[in-house]
C-alpha atoms as a PDB file:
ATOM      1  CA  UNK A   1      32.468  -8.135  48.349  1.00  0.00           C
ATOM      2  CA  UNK A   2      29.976 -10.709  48.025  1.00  0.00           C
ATOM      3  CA  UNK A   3      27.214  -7.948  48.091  1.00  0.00           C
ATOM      4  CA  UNK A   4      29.127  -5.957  45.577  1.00  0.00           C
ATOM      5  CA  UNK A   5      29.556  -9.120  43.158  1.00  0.00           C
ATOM      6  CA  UNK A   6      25.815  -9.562  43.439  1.00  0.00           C
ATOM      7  CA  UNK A   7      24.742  -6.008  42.476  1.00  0.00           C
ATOM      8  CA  UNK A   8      26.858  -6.237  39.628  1.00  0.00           C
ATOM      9  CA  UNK A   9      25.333  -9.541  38.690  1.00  0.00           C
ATOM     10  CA  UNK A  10      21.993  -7.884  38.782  1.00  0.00           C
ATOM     11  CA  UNK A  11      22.486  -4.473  36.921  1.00  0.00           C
ATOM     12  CA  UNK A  12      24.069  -6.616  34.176  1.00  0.00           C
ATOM     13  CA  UNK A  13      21.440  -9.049  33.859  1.00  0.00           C
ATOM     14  CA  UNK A  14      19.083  -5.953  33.895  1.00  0.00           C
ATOM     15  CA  UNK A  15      21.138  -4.249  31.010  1.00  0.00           C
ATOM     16  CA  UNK A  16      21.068  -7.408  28.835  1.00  0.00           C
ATOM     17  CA  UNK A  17      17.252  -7.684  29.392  1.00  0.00           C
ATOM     18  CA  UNK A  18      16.642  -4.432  28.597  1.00  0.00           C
ATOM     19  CA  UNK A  19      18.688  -4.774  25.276  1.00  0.00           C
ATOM     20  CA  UNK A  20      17.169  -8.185  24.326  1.00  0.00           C
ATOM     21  CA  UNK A  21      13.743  -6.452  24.674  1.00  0.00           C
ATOM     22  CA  UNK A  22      14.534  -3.637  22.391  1.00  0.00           C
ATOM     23  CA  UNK A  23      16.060  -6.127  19.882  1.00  0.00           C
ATOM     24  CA  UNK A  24      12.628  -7.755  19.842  1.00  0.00           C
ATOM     25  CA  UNK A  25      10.363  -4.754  19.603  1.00  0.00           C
ATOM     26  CA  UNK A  26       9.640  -3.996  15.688  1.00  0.00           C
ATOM     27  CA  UNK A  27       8.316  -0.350  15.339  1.00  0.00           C
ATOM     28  CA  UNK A  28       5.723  -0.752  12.761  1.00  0.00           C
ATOM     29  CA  UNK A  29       5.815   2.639  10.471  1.00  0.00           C
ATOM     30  CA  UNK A  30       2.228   3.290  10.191  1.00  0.00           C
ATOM     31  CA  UNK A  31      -0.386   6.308   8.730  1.00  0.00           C
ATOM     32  CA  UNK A  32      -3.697   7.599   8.642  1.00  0.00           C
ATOM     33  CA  UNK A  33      -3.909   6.853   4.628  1.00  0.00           C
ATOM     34  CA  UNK A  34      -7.628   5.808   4.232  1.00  0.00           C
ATOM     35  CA  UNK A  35      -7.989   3.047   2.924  1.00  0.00           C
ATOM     36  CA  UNK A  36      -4.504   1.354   3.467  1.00  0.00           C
ATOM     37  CA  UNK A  37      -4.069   2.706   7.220  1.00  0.00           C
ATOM     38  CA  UNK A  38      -7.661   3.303   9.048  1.00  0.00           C
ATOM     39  CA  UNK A  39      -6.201   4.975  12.305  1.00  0.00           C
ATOM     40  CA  UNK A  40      -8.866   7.597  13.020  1.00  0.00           C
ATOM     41  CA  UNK A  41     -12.890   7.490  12.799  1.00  0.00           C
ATOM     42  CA  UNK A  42     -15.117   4.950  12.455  1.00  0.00           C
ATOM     43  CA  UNK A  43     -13.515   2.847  10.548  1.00  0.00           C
ATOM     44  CA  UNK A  44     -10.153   3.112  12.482  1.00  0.00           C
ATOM     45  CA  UNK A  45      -8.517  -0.314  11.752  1.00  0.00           C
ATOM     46  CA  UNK A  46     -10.346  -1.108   9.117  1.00  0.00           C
ATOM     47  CA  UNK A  47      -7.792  -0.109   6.101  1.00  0.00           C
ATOM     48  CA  UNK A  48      -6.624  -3.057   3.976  1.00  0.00           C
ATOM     49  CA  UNK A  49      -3.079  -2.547   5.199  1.00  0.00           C
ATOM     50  CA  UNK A  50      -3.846  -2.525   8.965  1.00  0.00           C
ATOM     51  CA  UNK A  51      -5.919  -6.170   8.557  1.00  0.00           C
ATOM     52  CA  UNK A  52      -2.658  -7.924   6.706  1.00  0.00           C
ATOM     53  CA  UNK A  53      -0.698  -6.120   9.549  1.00  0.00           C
ATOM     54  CA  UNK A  54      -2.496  -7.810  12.021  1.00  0.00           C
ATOM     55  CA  UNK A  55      -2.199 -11.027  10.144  1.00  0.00           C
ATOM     56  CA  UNK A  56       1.342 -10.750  10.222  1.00  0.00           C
ATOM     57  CA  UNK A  57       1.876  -9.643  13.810  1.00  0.00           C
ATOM     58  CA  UNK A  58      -0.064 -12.697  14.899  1.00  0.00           C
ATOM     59  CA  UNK A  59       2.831 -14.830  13.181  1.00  0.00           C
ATOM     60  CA  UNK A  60       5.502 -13.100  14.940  1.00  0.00           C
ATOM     61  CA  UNK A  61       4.659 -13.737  18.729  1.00  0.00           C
ATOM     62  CA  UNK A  62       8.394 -13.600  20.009  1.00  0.00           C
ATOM     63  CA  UNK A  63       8.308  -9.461  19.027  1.00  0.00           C
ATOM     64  CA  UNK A  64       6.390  -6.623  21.047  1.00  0.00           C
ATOM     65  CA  UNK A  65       4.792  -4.848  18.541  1.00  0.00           C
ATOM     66  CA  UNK A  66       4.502  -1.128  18.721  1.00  0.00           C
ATOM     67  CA  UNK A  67       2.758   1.346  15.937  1.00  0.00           C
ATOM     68  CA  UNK A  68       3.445   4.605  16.255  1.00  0.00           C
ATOM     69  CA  UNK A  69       1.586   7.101  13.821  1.00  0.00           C
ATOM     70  CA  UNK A  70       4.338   8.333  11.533  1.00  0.00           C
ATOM     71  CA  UNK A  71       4.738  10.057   8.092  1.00  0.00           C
ATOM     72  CA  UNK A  72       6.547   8.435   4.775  1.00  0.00           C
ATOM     73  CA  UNK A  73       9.372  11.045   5.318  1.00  0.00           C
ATOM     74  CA  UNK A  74      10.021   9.824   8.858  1.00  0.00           C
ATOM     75  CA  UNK A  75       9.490   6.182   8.223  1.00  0.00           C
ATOM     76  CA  UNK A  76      11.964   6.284   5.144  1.00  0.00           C
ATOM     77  CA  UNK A  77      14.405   8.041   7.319  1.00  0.00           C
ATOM     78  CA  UNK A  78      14.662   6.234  10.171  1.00  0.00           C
ATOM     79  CA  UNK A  79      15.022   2.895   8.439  1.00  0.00           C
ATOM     80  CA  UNK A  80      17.823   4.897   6.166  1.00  0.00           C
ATOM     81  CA  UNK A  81      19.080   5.263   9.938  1.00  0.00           C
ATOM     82  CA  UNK A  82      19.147   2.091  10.894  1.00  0.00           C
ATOM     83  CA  UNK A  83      15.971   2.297  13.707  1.00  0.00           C
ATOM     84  CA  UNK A  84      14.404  -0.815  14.760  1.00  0.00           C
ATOM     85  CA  UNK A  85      11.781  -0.038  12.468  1.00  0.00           C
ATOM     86  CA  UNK A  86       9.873  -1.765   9.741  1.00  0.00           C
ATOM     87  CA  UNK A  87       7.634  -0.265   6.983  1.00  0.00           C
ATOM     88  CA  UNK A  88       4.760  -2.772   6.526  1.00  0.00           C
ATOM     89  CA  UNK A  89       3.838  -2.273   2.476  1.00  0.00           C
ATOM     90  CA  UNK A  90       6.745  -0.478   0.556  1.00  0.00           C
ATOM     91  CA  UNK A  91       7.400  -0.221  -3.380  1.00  0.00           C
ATOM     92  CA  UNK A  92      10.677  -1.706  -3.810  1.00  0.00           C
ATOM     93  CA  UNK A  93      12.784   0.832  -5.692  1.00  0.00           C
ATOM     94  CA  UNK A  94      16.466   0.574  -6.576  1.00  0.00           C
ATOM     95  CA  UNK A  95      17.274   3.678  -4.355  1.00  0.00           C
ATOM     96  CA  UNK A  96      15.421   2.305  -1.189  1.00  0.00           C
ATOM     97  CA  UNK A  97      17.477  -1.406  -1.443  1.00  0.00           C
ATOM     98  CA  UNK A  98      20.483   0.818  -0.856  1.00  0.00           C
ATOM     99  CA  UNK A  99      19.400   1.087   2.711  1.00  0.00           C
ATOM    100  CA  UNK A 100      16.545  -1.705   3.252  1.00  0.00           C
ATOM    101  CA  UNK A 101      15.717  -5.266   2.913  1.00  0.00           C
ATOM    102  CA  UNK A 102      12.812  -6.286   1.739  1.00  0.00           C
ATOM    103  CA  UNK A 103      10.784  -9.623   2.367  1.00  0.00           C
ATOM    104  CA  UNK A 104       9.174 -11.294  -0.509  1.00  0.00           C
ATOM    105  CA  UNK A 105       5.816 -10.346  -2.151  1.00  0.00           C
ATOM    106  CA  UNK A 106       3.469  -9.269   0.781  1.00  0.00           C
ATOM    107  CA  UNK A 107       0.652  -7.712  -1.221  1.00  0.00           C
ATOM    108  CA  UNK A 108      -0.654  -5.398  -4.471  1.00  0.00           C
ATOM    109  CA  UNK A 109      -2.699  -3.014  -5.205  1.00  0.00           C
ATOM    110  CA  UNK A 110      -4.297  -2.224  -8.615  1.00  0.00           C
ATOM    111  CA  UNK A 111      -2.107   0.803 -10.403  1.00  0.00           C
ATOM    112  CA  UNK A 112      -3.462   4.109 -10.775  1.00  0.00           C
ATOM    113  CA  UNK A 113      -6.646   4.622 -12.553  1.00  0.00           C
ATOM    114  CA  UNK A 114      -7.826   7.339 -14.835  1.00  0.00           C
ATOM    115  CA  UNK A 115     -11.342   8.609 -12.737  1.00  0.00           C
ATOM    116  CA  UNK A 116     -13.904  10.933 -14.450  1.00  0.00           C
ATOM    117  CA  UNK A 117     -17.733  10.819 -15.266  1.00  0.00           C
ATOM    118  CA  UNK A 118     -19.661   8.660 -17.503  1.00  0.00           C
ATOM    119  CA  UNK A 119     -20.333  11.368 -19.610  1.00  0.00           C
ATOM    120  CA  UNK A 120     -16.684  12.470 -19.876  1.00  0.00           C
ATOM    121  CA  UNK A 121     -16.047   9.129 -21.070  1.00  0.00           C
ATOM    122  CA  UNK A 122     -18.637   9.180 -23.614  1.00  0.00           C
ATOM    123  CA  UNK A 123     -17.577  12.670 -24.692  1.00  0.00           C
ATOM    124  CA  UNK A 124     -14.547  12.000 -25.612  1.00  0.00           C
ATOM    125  CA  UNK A 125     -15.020   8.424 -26.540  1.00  0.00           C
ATOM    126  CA  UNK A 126     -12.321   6.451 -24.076  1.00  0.00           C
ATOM    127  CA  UNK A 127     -12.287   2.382 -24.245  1.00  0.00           C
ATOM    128  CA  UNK A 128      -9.824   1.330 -21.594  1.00  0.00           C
ATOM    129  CA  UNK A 129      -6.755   0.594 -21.454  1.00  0.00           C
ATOM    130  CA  UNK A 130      -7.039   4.818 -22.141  1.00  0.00           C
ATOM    131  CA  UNK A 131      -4.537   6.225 -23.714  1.00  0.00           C
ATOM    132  CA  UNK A 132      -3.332   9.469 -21.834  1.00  0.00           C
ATOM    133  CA  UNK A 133      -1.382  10.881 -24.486  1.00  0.00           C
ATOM    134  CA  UNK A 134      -4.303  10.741 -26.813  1.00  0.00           C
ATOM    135  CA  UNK A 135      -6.734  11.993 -24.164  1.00  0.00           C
ATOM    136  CA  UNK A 136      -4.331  15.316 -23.477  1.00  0.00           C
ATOM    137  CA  UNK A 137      -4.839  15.923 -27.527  1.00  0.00           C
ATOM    138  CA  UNK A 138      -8.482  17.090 -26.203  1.00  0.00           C
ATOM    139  CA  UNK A 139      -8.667  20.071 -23.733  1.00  0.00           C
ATOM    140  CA  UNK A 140      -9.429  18.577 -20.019  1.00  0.00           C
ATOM    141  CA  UNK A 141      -8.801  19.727 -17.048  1.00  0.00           C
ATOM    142  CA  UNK A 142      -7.142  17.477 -14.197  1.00  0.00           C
ATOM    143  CA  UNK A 143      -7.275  17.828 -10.667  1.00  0.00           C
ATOM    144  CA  UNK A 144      -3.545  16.474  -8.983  1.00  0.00           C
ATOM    145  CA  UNK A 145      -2.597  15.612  -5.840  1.00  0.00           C
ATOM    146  CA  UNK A 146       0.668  18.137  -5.452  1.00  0.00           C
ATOM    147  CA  UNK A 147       3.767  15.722  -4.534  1.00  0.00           C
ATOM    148  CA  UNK A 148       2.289  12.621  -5.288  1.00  0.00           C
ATOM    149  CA  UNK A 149       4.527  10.649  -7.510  1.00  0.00           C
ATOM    150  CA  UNK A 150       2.169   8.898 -10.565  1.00  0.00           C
ATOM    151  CA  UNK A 151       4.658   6.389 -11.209  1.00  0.00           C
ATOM    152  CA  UNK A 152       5.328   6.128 -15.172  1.00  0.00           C
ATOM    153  CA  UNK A 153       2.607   8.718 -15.704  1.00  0.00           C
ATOM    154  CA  UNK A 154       4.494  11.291 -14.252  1.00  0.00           C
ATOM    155  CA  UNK A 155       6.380  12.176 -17.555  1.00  0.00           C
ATOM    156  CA  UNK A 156       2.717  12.167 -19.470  1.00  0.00           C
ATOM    157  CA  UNK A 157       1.534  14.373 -16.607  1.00  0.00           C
ATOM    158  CA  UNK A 158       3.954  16.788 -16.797  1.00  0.00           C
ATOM    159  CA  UNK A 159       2.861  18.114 -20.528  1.00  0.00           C
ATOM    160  CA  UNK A 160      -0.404  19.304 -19.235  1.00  0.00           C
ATOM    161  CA  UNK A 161      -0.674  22.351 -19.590  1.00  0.00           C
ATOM    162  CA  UNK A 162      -0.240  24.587 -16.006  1.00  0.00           C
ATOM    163  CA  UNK A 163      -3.961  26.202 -16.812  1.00  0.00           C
ATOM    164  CA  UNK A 164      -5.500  22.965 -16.717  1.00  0.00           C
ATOM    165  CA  UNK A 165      -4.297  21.355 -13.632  1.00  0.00           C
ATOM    166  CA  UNK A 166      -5.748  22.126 -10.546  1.00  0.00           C
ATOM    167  CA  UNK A 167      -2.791  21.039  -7.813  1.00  0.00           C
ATOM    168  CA  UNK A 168      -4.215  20.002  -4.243  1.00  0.00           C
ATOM    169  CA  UNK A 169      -2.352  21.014  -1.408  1.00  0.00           C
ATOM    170  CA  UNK A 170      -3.634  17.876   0.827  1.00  0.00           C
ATOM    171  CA  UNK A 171      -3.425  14.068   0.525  1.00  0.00           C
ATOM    172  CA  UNK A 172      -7.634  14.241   0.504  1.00  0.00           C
ATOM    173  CA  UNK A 173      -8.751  12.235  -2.708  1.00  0.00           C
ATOM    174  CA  UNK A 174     -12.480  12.976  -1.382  1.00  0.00           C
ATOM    175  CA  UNK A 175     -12.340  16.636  -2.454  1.00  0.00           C
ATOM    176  CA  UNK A 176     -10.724  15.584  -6.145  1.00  0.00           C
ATOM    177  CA  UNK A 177     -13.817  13.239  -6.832  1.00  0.00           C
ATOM    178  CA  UNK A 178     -16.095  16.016  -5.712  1.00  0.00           C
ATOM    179  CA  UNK A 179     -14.204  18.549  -8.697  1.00  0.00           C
ATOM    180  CA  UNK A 180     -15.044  16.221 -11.090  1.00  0.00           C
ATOM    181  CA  UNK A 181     -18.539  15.422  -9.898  1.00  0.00           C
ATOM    182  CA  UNK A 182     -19.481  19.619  -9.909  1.00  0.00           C
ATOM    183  CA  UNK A 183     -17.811  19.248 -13.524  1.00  0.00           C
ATOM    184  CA  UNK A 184     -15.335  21.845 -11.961  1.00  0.00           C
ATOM    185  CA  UNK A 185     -12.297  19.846 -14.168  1.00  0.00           C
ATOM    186  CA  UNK A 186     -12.913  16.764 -16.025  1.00  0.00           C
ATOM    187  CA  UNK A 187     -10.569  14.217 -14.888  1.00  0.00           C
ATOM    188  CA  UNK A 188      -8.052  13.249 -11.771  1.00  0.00           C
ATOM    189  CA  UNK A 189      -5.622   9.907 -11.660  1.00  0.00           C
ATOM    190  CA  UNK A 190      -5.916   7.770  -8.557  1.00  0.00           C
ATOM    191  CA  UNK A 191      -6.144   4.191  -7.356  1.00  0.00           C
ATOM    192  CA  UNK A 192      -9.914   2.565  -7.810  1.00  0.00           C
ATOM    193  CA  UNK A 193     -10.043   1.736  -3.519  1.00  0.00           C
ATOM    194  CA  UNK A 194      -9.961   5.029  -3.347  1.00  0.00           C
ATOM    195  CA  UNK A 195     -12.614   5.860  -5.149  1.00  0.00           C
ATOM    196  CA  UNK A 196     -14.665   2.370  -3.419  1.00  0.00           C
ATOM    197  CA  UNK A 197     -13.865   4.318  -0.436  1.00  0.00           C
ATOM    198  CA  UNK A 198     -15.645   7.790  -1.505  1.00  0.00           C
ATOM    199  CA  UNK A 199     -18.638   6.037  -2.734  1.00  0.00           C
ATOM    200  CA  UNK A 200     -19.553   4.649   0.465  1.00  0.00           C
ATOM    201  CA  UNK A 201     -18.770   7.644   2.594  1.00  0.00           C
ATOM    202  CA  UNK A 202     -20.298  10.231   0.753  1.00  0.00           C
ATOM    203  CA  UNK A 203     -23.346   8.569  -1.678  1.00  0.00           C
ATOM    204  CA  UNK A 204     -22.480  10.921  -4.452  1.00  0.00           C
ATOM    205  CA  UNK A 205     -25.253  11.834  -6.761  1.00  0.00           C
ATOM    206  CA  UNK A 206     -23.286  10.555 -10.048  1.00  0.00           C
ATOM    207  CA  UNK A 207     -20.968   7.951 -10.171  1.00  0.00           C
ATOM    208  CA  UNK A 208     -17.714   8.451 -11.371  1.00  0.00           C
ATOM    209  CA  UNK A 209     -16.035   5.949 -13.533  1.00  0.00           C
ATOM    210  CA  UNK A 210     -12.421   4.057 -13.322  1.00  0.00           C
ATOM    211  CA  UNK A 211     -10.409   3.420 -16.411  1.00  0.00           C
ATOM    212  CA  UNK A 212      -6.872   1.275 -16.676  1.00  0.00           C
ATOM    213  CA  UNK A 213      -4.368   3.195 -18.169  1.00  0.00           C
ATOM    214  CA  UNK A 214      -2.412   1.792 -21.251  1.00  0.00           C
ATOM    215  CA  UNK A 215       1.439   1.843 -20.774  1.00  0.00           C
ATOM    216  CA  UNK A 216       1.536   1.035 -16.864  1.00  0.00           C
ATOM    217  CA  UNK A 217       0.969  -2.406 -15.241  1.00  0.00           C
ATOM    218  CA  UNK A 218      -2.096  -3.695 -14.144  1.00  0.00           C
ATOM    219  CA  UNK A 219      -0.889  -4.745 -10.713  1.00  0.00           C
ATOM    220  CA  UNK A 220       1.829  -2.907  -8.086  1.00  0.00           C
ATOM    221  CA  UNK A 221       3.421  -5.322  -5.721  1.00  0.00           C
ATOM    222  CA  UNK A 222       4.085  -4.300  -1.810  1.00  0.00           C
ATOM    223  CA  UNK A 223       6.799  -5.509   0.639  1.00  0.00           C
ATOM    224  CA  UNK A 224       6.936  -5.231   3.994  1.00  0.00           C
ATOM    225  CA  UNK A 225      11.158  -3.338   4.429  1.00  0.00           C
ATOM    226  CA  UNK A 226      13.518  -3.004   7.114  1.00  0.00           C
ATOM    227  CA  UNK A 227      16.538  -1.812   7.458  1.00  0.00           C
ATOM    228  CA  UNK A 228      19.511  -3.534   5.817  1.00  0.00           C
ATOM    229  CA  UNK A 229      20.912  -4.803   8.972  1.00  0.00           C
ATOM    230  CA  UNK A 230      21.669  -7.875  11.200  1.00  0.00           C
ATOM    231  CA  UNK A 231      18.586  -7.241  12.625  1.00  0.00           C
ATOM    232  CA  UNK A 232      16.044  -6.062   9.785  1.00  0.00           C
ATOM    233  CA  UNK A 233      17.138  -8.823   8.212  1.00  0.00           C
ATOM    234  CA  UNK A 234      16.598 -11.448  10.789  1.00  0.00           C
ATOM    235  CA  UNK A 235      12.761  -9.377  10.585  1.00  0.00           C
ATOM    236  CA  UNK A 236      12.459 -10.212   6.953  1.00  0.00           C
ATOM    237  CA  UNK A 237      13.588 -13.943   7.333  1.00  0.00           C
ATOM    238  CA  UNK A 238      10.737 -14.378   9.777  1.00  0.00           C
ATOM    239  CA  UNK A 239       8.333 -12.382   8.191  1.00  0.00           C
ATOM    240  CA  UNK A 240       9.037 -14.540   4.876  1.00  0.00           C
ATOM    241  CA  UNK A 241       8.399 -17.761   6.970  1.00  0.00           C
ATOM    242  CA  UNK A 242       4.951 -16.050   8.158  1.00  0.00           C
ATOM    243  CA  UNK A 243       4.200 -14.927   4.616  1.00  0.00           C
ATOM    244  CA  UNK A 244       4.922 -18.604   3.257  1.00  0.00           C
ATOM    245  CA  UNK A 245       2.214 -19.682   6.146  1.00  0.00           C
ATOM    246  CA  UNK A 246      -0.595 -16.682   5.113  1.00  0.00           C
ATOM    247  CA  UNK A 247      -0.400 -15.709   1.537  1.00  0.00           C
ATOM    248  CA  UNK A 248      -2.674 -18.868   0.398  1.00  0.00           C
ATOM    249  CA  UNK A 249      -5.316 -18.685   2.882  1.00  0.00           C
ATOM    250  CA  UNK A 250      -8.666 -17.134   2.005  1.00  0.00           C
ATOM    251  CA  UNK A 251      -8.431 -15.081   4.343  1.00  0.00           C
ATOM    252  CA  UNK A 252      -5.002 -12.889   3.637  1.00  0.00           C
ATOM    253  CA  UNK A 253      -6.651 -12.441  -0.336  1.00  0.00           C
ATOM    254  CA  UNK A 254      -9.718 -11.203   1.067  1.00  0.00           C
ATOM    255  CA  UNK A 255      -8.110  -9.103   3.496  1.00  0.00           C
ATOM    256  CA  UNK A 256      -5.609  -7.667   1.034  1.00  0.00           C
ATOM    257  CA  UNK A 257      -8.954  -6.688  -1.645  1.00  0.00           C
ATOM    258  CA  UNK A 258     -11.462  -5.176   1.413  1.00  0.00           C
ATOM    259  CA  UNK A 259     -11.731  -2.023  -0.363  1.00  0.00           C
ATOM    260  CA  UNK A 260     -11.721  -3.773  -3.903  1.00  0.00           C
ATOM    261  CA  UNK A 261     -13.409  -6.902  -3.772  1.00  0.00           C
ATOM    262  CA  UNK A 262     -14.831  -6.460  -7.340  1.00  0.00           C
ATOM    263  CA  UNK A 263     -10.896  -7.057  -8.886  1.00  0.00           C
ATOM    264  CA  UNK A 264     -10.931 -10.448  -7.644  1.00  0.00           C
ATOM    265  CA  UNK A 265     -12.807 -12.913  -9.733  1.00  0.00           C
ATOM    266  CA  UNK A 266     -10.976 -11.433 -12.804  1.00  0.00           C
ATOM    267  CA  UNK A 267      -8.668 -13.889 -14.626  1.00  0.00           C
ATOM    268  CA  UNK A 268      -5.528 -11.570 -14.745  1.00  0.00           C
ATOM    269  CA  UNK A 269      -5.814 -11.283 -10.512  1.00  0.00           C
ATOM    270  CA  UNK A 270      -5.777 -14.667  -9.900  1.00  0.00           C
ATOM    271  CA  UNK A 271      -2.997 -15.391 -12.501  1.00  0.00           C
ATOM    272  CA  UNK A 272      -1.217 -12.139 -11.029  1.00  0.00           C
ATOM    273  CA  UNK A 273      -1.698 -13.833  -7.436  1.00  0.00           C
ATOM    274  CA  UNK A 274      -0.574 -16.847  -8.841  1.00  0.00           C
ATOM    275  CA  UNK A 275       2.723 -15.706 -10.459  1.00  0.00           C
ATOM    276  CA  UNK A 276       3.813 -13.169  -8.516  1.00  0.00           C
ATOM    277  CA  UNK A 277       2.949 -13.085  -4.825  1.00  0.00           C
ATOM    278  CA  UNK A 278       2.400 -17.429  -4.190  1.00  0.00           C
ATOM    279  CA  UNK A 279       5.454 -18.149  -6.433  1.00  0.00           C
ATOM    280  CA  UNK A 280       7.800 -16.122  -5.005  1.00  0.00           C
ATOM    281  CA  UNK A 281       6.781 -17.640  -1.516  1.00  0.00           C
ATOM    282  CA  UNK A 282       7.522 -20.800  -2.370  1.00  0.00           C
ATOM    283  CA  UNK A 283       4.466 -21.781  -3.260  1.00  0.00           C
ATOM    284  CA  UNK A 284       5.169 -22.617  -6.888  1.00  0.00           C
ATOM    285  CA  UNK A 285       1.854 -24.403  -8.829  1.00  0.00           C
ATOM    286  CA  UNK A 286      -0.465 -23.877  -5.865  1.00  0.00           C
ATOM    287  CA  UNK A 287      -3.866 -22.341  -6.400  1.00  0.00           C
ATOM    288  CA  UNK A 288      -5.069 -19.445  -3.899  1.00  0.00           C
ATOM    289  CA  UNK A 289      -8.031 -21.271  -1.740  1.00  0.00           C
ATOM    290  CA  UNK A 290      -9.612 -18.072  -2.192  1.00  0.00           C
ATOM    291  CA  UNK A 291      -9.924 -18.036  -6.228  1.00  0.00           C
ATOM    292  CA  UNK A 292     -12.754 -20.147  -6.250  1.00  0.00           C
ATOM    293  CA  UNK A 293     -14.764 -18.354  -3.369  1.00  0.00           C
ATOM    294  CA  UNK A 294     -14.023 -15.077  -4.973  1.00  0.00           C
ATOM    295  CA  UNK A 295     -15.257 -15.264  -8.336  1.00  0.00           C
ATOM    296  CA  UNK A 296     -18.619 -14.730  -8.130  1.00  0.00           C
END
């Protein structure tokens, strides 16, 4: 009986081991989406997302952290499901914090930019912030990424005419920049690290230009989302403790602007920093450490 007792004893430790381990593994939802996920190549690891990742992880040493290689689709849907499974830099949308909690400000990017030639620019005479609506009076051609959601510019977007959009079938922003250099269309929207990122892998011969668009914010700010449950949001609530710890240090700024460096000396990032990503971490009134090192 004694012997029986025992085994018991043991499987049932074992089970509540094995369950306390899964509660602390976070499955980080990650993808090869140069440059915020590096995950292939020689610069696997190098993508701005992956280096505040690692920032992060190193905060939260009671969690095994796993990153499987994922898609948007499956990430979305298996936090909809309830997964132990976090999405490290998510828009927050009214539709997604039906199903997820997010932590405060982790990051942002710079919004979409208008890219095209010097000459183009010239030619038809654009002075940023450009108006679209004024530049699709002109004839140009635009080359789209097909699926890719443009934000507030989708509307605008949509009255190009079908003869003048060239729609590409794969997420490969390399091959739009190329179009535009062979003057093959005129134009294409994307985000400026992007563009860094094709300039140093493929030297073209003419550099392309990249214009803020009037009507849309400067800034878009990421969050690191879980699912809205006990346990996504005991993730947040320690994530938001490591974020209070990181977002001032030189270090998280520069690693959030690797693949656009040149945005931060300018007075509407480090007022945007200020205001928006320290404040909401409670660091109302305090000054990035990095805004003096940065603009030079």
């Amino acid at each position: 009986m004694r012997i029986f007792t025992a085994v018991i004893i043991t499987v049932a430790l074992g089970y509540s081991s094995n369950v306390l381990s899964q509660g602390n593994t976070i499955r980080w939802q990650t993808f090869h989406v140069p440059p915020l996920y590096m995950k292939t190549g020689e610069l696997k690891g190098q993508g701005f997302i992956d280096a505040l990742l690692a920032m992060i992880i190193a905060e939260l040493p009671e969690y095994e952290h796993l990153q499987p290689l994922t898609t948007q689709a499956r990430a979305m849907y298996d936090i909809r499901l309830g997964k132990q499974a976090c999405h490290p830099a998510l828009f927050k949308t009214a539709e997604r914090e039906t199903y997820a909690v997010f932590s405060h400000p982790a990051f942002f990017t710079p919004a979409n930019r208008l890219i095209l030639t010097e000459a183009a620019q010239q030619e038809y005479q654009l002075k940023p912030p450009v108006s679209v609506d004024a530049l699709l009076q002109h004839d140009i051609s635009l080359a789209l990424i097909n699926g890719r959601s443009y934000g507030k510019l989708d509307s605008v977007l949509a009255k190009v005419p079908v003869r003048s959009v060239l729609l590409m079938t794969v997420e490969r922003n390399d091959k739009l920049f190329e179009l535009i250099i062979k003057r093959r269309v005129d134009a294409s929207v994307a985000y400026p690290f992007e563009l860094n990122l094709f300039n140093l892998l493929h030297s073209p011969s003419e550099q392309l230009v990249a214009l803020p668009i009037a009507g849309i914010p400067e800034y878009a700010i990421g969050h690191v989302a879980c699912p809205d449950t006990p346990w996504g949001q005991q993730v947040i609530e320690r994530v938001n403790a490591a974020l209070h710890r990181l977002v001032a240090q030189p270090e998280y700024q520069r690693a959030m602007t690797t693949w656009w460096s040149e945005e931060r000396g300018k007075p509407s990032f480090i007022s945007f920093y200020r205001e928006e990503v320290l404040k909401p971490n409670g660091l109302a009134g305090m000054t990035a450490k990095g805004d003096d090192s940065t603009s030079q």
